[in-house]
N, C-alpha and C. Protein backbone atom coordinates (compact mmCIF):
# COMPACT_ATOMS: atom_id res chain seq x y z
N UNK A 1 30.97 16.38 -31.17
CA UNK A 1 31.58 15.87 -29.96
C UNK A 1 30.55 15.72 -28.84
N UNK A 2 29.71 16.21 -29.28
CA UNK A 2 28.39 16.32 -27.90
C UNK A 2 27.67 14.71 -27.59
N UNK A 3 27.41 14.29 -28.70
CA UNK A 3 26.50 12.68 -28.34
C UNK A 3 27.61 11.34 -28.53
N UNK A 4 26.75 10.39 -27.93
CA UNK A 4 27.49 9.30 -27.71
C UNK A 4 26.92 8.76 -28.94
N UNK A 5 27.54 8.02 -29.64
CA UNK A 5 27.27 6.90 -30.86
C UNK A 5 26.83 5.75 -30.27
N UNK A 6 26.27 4.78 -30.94
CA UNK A 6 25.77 3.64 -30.86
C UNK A 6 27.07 2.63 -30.48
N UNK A 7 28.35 2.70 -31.33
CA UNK A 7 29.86 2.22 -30.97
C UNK A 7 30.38 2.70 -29.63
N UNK A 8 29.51 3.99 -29.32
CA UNK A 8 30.80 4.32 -27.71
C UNK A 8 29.85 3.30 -26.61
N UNK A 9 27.91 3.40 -27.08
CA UNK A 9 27.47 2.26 -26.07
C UNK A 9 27.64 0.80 -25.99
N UNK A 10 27.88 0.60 -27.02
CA UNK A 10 28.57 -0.96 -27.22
C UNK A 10 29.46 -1.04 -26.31
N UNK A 11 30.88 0.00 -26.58
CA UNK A 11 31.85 -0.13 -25.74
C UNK A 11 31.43 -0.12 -24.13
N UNK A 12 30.44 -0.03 -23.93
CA UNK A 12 30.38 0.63 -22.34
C UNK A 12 29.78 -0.61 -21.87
N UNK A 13 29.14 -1.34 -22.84
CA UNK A 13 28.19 -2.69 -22.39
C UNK A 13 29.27 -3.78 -22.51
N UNK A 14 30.30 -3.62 -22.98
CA UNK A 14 31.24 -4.98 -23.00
C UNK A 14 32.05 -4.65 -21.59
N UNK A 15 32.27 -3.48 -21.64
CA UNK A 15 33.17 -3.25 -20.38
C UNK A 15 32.55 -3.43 -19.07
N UNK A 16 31.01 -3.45 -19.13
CA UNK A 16 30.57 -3.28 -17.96
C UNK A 16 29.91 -5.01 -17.64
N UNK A 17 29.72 -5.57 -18.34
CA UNK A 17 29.62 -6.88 -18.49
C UNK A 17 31.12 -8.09 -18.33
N UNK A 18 32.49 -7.11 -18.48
CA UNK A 18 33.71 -7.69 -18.27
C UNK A 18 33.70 -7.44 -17.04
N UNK A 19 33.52 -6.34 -16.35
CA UNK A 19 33.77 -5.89 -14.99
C UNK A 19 32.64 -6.99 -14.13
N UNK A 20 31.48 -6.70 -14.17
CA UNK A 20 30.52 -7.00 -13.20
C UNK A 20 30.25 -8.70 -13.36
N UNK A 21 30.07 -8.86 -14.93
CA UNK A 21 29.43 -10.52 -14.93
C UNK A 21 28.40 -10.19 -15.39
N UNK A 22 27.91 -11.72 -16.57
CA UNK A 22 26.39 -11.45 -16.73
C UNK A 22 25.18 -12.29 -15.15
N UNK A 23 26.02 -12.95 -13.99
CA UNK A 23 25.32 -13.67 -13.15
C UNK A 23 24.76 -12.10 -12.02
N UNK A 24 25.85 -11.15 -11.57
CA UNK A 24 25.55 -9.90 -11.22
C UNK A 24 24.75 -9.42 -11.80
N UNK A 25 24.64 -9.12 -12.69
CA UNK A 25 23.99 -7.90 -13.55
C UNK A 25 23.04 -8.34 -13.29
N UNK A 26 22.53 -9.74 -13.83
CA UNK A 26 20.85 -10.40 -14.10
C UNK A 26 20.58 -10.73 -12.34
N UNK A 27 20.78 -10.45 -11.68
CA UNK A 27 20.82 -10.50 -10.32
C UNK A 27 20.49 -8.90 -9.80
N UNK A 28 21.18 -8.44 -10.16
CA UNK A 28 20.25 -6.94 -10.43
C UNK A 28 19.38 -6.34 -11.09
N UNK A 29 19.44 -7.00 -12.15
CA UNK A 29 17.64 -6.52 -12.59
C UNK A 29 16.93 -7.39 -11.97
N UNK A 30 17.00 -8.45 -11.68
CA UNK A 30 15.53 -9.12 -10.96
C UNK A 30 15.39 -8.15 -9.85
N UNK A 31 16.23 -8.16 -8.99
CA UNK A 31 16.01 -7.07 -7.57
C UNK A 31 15.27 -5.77 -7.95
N UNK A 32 15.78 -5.22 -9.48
CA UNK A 32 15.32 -4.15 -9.79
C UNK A 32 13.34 -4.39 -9.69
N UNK A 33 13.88 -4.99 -10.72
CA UNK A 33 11.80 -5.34 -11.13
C UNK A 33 11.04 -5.76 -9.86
N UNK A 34 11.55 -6.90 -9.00
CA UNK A 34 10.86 -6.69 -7.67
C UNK A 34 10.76 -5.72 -6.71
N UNK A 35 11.75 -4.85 -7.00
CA UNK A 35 11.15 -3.11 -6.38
C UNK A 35 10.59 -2.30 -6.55
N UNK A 36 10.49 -2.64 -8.29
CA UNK A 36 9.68 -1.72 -9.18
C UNK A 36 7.57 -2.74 -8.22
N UNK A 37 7.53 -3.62 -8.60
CA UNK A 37 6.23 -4.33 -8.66
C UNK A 37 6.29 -4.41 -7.09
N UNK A 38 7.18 -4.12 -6.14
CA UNK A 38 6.61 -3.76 -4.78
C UNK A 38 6.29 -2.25 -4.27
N UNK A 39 7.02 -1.52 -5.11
CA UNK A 39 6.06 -0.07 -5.17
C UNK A 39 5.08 0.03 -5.94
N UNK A 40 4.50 -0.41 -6.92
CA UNK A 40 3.37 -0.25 -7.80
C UNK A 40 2.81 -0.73 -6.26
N UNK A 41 2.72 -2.20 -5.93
CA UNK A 41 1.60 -2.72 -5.01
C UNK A 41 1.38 -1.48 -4.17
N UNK A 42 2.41 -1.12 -3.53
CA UNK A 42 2.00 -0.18 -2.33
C UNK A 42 1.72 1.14 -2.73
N UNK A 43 1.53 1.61 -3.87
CA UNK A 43 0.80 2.88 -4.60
C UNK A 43 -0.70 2.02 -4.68
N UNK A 44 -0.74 1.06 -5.02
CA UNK A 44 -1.99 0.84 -5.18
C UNK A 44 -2.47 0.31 -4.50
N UNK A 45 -2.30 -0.22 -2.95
CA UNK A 45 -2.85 -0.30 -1.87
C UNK A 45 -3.07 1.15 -1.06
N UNK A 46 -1.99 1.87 -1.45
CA UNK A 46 -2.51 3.36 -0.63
C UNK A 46 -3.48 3.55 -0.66
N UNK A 47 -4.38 3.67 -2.18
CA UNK A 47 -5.55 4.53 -2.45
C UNK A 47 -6.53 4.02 -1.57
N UNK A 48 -6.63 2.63 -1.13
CA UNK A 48 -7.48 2.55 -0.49
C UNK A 48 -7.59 2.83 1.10
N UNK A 49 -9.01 3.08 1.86
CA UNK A 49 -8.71 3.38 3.43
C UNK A 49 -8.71 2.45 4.53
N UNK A 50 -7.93 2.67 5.20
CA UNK A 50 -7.17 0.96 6.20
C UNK A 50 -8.35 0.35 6.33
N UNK A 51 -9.50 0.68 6.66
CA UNK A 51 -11.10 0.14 6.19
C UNK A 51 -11.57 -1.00 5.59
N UNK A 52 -10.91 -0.60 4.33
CA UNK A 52 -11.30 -1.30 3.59
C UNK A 52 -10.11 -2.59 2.99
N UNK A 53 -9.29 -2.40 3.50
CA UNK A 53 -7.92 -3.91 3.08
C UNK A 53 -9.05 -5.42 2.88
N UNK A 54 -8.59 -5.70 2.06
CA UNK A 54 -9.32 -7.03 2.04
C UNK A 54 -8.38 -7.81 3.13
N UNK A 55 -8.97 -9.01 3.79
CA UNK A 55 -8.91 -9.80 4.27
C UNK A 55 -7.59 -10.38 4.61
N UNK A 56 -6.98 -11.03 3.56
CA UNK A 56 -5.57 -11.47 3.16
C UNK A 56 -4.45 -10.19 3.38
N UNK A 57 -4.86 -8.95 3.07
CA UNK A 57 -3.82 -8.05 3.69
C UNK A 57 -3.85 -7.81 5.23
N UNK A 58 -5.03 -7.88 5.60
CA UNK A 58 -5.32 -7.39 6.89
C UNK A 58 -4.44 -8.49 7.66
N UNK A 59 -4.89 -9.79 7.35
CA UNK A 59 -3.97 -11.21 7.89
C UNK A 59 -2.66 -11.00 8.28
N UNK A 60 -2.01 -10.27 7.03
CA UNK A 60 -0.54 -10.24 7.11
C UNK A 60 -0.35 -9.72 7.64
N UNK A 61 -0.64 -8.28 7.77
CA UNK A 61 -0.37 -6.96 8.53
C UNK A 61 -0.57 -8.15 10.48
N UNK A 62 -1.34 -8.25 10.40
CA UNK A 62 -1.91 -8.72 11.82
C UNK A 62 -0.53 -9.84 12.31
N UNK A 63 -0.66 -11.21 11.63
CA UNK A 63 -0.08 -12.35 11.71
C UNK A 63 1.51 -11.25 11.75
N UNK A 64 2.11 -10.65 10.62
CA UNK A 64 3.46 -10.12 11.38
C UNK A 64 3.54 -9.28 12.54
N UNK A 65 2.34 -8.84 13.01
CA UNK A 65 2.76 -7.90 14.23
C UNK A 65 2.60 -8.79 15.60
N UNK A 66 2.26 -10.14 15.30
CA UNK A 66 2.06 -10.92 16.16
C UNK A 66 4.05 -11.59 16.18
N UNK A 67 3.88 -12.15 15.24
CA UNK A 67 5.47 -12.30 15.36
C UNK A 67 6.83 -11.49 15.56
N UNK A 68 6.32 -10.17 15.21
CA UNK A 68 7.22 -9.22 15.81
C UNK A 68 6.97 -9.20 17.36
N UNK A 69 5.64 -9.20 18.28
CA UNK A 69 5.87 -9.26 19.53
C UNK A 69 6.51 -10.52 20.09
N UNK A 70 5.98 -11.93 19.66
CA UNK A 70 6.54 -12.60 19.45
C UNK A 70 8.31 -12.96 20.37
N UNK A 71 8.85 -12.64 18.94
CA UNK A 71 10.22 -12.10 18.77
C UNK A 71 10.72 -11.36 19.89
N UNK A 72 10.37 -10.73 20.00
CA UNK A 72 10.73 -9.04 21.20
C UNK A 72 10.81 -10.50 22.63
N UNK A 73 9.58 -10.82 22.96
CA UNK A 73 9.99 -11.50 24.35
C UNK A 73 11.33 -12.28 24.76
């Protein structure tokens, strides 16, 4: 009585695919994976020191804090 069978996950994937939709669901994993590959980036921009950002990050960082003041007026 302890584990789920391969038949009780079937059941759980039809039901949850009747409930939600396959246009939801696949609408949530994309969101998923682009959160996943926007924390990798920003683990792997940490390591480096604000110093050293190449160019193109530095831009962005800069160019949005310009449009956030921008904005504010």
């Amino acid at each position: 009585m302890g584990g789920l069978s391969i038949w009780h996950w079937i059941i759980v994937l039809v039901v949850v695919l009747l409930v939600f939709g396959t246009k939801r669901l696949r609408n949530a994993g994309q969101d998923l994976g682009e959160a996943v590959k926007g924390f990798k980036k920003g683990m792997k921009d940490e390591d480096k020191p604000a110093g050293q950002l190449d160019d193109q990050t530095r831009n962005e960082q800069t160019g949005a804090s310009k449009e956030h003041d921008r904005d504010a007026r």
